[in-house]
Protein backbone atom coordinates (compact mmCIF):
# COMPACT_ATOMS: atom_id res chain seq x y z
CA UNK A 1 31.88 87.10 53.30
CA UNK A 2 32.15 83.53 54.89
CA UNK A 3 30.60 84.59 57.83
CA UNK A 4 27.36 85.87 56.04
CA UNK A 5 27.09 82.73 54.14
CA UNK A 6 27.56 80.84 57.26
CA UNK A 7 24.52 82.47 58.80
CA UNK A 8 22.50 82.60 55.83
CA UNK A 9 22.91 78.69 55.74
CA UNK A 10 21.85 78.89 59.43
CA UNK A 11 18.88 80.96 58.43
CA UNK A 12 17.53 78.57 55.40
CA UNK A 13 18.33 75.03 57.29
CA UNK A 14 15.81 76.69 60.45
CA UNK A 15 13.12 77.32 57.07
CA UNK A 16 13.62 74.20 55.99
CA UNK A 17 12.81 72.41 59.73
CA UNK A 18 11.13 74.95 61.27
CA UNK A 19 7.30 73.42 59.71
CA UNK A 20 8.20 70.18 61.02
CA UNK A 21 9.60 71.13 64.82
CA UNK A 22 5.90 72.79 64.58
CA UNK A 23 4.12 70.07 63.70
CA UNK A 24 6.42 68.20 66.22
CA UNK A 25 6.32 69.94 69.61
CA UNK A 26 6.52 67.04 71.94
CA UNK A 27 4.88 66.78 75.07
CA UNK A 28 6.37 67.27 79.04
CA UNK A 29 4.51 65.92 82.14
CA UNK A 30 6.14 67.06 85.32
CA UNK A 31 4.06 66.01 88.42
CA UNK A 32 5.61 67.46 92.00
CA UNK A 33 2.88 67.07 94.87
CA UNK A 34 -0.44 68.37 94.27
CA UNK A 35 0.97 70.57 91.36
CA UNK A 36 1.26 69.73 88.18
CA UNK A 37 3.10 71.41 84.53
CA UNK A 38 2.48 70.01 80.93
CA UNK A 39 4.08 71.64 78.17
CA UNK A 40 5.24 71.46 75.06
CA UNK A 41 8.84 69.57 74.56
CA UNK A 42 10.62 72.84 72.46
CA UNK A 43 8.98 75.24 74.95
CA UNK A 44 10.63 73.31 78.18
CA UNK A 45 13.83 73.43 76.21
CA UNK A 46 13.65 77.41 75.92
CA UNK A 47 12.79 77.89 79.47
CA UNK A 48 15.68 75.59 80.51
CA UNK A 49 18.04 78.07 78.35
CA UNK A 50 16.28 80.50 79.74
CA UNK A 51 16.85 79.65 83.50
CA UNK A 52 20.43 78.42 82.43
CA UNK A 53 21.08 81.93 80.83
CA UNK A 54 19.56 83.57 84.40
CA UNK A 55 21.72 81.44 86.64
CA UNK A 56 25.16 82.70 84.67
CA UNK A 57 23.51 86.28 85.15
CA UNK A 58 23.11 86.35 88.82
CA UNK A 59 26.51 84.02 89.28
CA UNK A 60 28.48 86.88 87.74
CA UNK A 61 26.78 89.57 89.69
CA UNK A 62 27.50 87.86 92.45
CA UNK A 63 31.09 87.44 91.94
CA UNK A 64 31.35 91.15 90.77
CA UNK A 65 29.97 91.90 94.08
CA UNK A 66 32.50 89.92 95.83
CA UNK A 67 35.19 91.30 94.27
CA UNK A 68 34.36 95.13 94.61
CA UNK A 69 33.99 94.40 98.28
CA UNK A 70 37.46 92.56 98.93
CA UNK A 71 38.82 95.45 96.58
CA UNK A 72 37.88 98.04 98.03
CA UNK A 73 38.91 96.34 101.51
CA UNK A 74 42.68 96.05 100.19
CA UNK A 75 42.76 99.49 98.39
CA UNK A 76 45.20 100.94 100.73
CA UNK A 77 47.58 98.26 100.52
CA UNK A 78 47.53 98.21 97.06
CA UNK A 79 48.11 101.55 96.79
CA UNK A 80 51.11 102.04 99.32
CA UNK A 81 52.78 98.68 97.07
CA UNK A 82 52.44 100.96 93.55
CA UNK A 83 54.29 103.63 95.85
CA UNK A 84 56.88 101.78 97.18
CA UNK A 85 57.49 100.28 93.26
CA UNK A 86 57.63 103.85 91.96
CA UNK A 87 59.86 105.19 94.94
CA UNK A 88 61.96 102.02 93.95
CA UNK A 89 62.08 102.83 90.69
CA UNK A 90 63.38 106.73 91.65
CA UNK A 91 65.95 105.28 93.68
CA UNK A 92 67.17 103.05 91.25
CA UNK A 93 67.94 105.71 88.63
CA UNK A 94 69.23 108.22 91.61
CA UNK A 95 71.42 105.42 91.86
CA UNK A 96 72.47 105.25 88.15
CA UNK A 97 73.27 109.17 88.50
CA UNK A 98 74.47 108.71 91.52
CA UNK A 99 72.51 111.34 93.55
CA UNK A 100 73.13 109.40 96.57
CA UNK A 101 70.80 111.43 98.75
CA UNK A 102 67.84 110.88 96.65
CA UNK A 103 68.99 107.16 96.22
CA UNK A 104 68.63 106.82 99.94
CA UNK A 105 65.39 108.73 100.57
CA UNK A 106 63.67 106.77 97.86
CA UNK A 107 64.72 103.21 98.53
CA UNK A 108 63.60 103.53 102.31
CA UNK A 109 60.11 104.84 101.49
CA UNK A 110 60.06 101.87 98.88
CA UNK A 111 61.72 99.41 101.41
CA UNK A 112 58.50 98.82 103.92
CA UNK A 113 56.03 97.52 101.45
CA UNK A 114 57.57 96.66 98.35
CA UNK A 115 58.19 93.65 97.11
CA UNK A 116 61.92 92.65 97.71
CA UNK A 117 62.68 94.90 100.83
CA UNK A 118 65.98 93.65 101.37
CA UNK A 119 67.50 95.12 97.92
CA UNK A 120 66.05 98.78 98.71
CA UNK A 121 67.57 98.46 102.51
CA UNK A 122 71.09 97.02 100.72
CA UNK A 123 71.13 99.93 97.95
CA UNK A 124 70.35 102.67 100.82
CA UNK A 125 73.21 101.47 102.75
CA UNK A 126 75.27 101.92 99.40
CA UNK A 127 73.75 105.49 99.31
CA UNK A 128 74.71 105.65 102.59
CA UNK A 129 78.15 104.95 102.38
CA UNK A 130 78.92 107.03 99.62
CA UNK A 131 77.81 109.41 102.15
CA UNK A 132 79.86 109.18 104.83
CA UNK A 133 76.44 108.11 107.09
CA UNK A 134 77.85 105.36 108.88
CA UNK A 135 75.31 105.23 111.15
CA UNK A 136 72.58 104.90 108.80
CA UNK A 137 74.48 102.92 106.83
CA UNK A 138 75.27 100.13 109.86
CA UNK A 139 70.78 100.51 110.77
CA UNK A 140 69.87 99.45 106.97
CA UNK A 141 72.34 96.38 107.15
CA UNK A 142 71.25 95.77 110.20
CA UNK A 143 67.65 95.59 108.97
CA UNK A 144 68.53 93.79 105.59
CA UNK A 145 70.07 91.36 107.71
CA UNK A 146 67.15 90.10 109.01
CA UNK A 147 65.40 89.43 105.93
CA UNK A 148 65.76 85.75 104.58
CA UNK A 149 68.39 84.52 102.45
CA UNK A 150 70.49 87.92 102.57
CA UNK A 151 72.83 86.61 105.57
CA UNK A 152 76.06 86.09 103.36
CA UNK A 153 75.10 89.30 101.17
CA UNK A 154 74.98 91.68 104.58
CA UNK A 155 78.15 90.34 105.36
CA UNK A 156 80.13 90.36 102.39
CA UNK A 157 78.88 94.08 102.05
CA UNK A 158 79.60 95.08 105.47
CA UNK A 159 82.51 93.30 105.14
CA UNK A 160 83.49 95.91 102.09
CA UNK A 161 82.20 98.96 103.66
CA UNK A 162 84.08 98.28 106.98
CA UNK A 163 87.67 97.86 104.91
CA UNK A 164 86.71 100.93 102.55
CA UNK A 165 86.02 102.51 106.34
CA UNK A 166 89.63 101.44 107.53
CA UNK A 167 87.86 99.37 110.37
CA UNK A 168 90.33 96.48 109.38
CA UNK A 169 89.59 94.66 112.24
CA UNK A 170 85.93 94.62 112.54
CA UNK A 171 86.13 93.80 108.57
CA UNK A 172 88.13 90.82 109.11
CA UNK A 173 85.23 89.36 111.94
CA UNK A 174 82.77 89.85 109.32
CA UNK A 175 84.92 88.32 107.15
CA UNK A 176 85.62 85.31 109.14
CA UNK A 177 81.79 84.34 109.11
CA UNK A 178 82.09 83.70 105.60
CA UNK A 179 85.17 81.58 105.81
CA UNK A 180 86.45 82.03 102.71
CA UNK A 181 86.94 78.80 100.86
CA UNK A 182 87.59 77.37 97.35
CA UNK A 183 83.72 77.04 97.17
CA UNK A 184 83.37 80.68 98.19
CA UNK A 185 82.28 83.39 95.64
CA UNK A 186 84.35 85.19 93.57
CA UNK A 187 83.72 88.28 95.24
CA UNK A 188 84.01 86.84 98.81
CA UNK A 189 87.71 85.91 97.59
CA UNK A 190 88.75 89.22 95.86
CA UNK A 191 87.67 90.89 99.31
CA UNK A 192 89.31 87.92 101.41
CA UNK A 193 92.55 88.96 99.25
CA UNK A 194 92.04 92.49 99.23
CA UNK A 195 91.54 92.39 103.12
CA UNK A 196 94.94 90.47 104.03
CA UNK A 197 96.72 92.27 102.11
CA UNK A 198 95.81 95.64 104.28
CA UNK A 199 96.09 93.40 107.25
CA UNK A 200 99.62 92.06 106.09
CA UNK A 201 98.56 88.98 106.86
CA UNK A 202 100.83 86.97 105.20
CA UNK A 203 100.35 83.53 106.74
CA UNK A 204 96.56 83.82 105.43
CA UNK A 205 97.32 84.95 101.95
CA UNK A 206 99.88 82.14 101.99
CA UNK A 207 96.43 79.70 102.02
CA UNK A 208 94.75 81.74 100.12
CA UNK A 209 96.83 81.54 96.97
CA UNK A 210 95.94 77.83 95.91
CA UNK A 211 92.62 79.12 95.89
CA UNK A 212 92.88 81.90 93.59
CA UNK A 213 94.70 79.51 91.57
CA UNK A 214 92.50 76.87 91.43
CA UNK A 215 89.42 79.52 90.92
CA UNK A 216 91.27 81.74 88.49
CA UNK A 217 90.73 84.66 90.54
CA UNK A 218 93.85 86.22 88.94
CA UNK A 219 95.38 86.00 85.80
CA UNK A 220 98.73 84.46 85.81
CA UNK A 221 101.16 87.34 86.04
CA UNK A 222 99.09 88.87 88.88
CA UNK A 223 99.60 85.48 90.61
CA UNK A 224 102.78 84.95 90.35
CA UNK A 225 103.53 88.71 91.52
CA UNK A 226 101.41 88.02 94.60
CA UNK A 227 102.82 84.82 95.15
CA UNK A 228 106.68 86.09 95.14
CA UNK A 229 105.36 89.25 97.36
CA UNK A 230 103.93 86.51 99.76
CA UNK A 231 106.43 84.20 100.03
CA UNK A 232 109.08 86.80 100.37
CA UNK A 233 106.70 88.70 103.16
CA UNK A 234 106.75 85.62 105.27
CA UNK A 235 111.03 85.39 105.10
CA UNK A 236 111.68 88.52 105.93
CA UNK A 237 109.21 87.93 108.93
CA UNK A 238 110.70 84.66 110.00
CA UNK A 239 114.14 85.95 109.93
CA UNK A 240 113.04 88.52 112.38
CA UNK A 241 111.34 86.28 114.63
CA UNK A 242 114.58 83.55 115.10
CA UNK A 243 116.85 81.23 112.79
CA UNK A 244 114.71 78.38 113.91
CA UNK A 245 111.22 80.18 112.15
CA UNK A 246 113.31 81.17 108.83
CA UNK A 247 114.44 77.49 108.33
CA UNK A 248 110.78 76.35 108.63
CA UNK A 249 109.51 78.87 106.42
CA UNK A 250 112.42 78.35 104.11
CA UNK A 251 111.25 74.76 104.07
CA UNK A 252 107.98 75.50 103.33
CA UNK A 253 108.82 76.20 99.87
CA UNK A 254 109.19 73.80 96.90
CA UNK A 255 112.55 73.46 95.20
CA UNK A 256 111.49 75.14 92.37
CA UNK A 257 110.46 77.94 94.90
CA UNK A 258 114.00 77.76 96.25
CA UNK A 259 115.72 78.42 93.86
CA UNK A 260 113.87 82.19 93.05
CA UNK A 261 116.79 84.62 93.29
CA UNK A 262 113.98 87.02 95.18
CA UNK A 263 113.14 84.39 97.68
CA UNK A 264 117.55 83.21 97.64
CA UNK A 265 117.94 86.85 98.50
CA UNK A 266 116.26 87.61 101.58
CA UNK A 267 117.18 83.33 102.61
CA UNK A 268 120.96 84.93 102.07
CA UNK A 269 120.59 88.07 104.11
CA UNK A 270 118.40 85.81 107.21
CA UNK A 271 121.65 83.82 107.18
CA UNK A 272 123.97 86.28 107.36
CA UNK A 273 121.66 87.57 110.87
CA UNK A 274 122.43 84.65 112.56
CA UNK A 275 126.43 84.02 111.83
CA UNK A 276 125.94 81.97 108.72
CA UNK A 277 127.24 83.70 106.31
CA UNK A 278 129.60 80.74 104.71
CA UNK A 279 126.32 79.31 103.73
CA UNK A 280 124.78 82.29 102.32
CA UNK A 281 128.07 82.47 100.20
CA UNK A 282 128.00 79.23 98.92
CA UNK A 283 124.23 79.94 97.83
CA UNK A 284 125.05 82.90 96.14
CA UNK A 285 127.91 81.79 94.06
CA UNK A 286 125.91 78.31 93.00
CA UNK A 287 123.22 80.74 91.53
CA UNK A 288 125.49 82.92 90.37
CA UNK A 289 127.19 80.51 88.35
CA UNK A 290 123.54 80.67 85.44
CA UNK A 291 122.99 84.31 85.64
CA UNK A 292 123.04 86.85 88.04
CA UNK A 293 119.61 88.54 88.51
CA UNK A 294 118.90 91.47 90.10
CA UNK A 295 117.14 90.35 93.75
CA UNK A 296 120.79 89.06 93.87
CA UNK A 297 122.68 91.66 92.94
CA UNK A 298 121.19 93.98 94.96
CA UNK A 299 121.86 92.02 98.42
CA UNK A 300 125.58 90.87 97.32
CA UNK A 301 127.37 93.57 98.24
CA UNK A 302 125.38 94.00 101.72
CA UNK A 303 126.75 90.47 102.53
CA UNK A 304 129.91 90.20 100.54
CA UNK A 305 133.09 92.10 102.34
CA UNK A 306 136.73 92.86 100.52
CA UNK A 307 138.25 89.41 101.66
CA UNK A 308 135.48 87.31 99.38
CA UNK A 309 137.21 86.76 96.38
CA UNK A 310 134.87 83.47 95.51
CA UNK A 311 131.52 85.40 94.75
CA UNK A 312 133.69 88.15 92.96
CA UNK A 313 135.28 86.27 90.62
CA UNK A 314 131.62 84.74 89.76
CA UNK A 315 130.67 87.69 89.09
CA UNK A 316 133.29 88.98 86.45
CA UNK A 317 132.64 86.11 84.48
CA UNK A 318 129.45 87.83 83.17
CA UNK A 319 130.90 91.08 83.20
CA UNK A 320 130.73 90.74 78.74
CA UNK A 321 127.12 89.49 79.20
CA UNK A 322 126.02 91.87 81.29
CA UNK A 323 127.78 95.17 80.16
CA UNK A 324 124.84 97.31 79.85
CA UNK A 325 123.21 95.50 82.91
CA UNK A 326 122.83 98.61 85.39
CA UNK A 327 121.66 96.59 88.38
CA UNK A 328 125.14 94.14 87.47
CA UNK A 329 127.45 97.45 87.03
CA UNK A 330 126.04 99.06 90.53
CA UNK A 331 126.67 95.77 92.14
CA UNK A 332 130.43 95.69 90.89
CA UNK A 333 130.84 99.45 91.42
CA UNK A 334 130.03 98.32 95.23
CA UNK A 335 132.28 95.86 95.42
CA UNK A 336 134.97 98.06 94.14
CA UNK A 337 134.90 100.60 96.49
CA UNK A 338 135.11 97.73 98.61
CA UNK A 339 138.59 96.86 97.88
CA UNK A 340 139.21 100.55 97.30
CA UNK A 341 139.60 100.25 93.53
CA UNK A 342 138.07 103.59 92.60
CA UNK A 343 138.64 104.09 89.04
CA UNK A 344 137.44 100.47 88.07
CA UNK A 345 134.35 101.95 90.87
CA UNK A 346 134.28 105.06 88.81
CA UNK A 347 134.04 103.20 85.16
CA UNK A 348 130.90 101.32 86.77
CA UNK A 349 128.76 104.76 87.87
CA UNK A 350 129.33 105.72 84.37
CA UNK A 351 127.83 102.50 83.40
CA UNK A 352 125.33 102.85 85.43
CA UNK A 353 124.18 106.74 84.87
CA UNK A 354 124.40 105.55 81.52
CA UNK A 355 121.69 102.68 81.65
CA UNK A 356 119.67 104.13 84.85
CA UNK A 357 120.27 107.76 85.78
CA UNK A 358 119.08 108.47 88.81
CA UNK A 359 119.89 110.79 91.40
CA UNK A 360 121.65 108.43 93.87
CA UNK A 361 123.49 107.27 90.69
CA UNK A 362 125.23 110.70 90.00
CA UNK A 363 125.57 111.49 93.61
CA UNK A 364 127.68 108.30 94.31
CA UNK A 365 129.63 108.95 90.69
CA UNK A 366 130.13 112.78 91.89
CA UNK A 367 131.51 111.59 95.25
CA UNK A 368 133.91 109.09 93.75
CA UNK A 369 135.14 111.48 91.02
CA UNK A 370 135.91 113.68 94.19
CA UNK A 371 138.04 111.32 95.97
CA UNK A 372 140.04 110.95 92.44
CA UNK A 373 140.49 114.85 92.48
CA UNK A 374 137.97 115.09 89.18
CA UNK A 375 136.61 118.21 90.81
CA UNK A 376 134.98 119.73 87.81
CA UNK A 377 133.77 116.31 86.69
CA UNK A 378 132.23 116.29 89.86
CA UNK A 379 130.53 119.52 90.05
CA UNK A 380 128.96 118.41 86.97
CA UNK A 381 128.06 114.99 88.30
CA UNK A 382 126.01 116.98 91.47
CA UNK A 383 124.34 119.26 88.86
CA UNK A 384 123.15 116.40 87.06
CA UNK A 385 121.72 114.73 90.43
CA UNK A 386 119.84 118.21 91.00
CA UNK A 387 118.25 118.26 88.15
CA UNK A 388 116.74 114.80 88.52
């Protein structure tokens, strides 16, 4: 409705000024040489609109023109790009079903011309891999590699594929060109830990940890299990090696670190290795004088002989505390049998087929109730161990 009385004021102004551009036509000289144009002033305006009008005519044909040829130059490659985008697109969901071997067949047709080349030769290699086609899998890397900016990505995946592979070795060299660091990735860490751990390679987990701390890699309780797996990795290491590489590894650790009963443990039993078993003593009974924890108890009676009375009387002062503390009544039931005390040794089996039946639990019960002539209390002790 606003439109129509837009043009029908349109219409009625032209009426109203139409009699005067009439009677008001202007005049136009133009003068070019020996030729010459008069005209009116409204009919120069027309043909100017008129030519103007042409010119846009004959500029758009001419583009159109243009623009059909270069077309239909770069046809082809436009049509192998929508290929390699479809066959990208194929692969992707083979991935997401994980039909590997259509993953792989349809990300390297869509690798050569599409867009991002290095993704479809990185997500064959992962259809690769799942595989088994190392060979295949090792060309695609090899080719991603060369693409820009995917350096760090070919190696942390090669890096995976290779440990996955059991190449441990050859993982660890890739590894080593990313030089793990607290700047590193989380992902470049998780394989860096991952990785050492298979290797064993306790000296480089050691550096490691601060990292994982400091990048929360781990939540606390996995850290702390790590740490204490670490730490207690590299003792048991440097005790083999010589008394002069446990002392330097046992001074490695803070004090707070030194006085873990797991890390106190293996500290006691290096000591013991090389003659130094006073010393081991004396560290046993000072932590044994708190609480005694199971690392400890468990290495106590490997070190402790009949003629230690010191460490044993530490230990029955918990004996109320620790009455239903299996780990606490095997180490005593050790120690017994020991001094030859077999009924006390006896009362602490019990105890501890009691708390923790196991089957070395009933079989050492079963032997002890022999030596005391229980025969039928042992038969039933050995039954009990078979049927664990």
């Amino acid at each position: 409705m606003i439109k129509a009385l837009i043009f029908l004021g349109i219409i009625l102004i032209g009426l109203c000024i139409s009699p005067w551009i009439v009677g008001n036509t202007g005049y136009v000289y133009i003068a070019a040489g020996d030729y010459q144009l008069e005209t009116s002033l409204v009919f120069g305006i027309i043909m100017l609109i008129v030519f103007y009008a042409l010119f846009q005519v004959l500029e758009w044909l001419v583009i159109t023109v243009i623009n059909l040829m270069l077309r239909s130059r770069f046809i082809p490659q436009h049509w192998r790009r929508r290929s390699a985008k479809k066959n990208t697109l194929i692969g992707a969901l083979a991935i997401a079903e994980e039909d590997w071997p259509a993953a792989e067949r349809a990300m390297i047709k869509g690798a050569d011309n599409g867009e991002l080349p290095a993704l479809n030769l990185l997500a064959a290699a992962r259809a690769a891999q799942h595989q088994n086609k190392i060979a295949e899998r090792d060309q695609y890397l090899a080719r991603a590699e060369a693409q820009p900016m995917t350096a760090n990505a070919v190696a942390t995946t090669r890096t995976r594929y290779l440990l996955k592979q059991g190449e441990l070795a050859l993982a660890r060299a890739e590894l080593d060109k990313l030089a793990p660091t607290s700047k590193s990735k989380a992902p470049v860490l998780k394989l860096a830990l991952e990785l050492y751990r298979a290797q064993q390679d306790w000296e480089a987990l050691k550096l490691l940890l601060p990292i994982l701390k400091k990048r929360q890699i781990l939540d606390d309780a996995k850290l702390t299990a790590l740490s204490v797996e670490t730490h207690c990795a590299l003792l048991k290491t440097a005790s083999l090696k010589g008394e002069d590489a446990l002392e330097q590894c046992w001074q490695w650790l803070s004090r707070d670190e030194r006085n873990q009963s797991e890390f106190l443990a293996i500290y006691a039993m290096g000591l013991c290795r090389f003659n130094r078993k006073d010393q081991a003593l004396k560290l046993l009974s000072k932590k044994l004088r708190s609480s005694p924890e199971s690392a400890l108890l468990e290495v106590i009676p490997q070190i402790v002989t009949a003629h230690d009375e010191e460490i044993r009387k530490q230990l029955l002062k918990h004996e109320i505390t620790h009455e239903n503390n299996a780990d606490y009544q095997k180490c005593l039931a050790l120690l017994y049998q020991q001094t030859r005390d077999m009924k006390e040794a006896k009362t602490c089996w019990l105890n501890v087929c009691r708390l923790a039946p196991s089957k070395d639990s009933w079989l050492a019960l079963a032997r002890i109730q022999e030596q005391l002539g229980e025969q039928g209390n042992a038969n039933q002790s050995y039954r009990q161990a078979v049927n664990l």
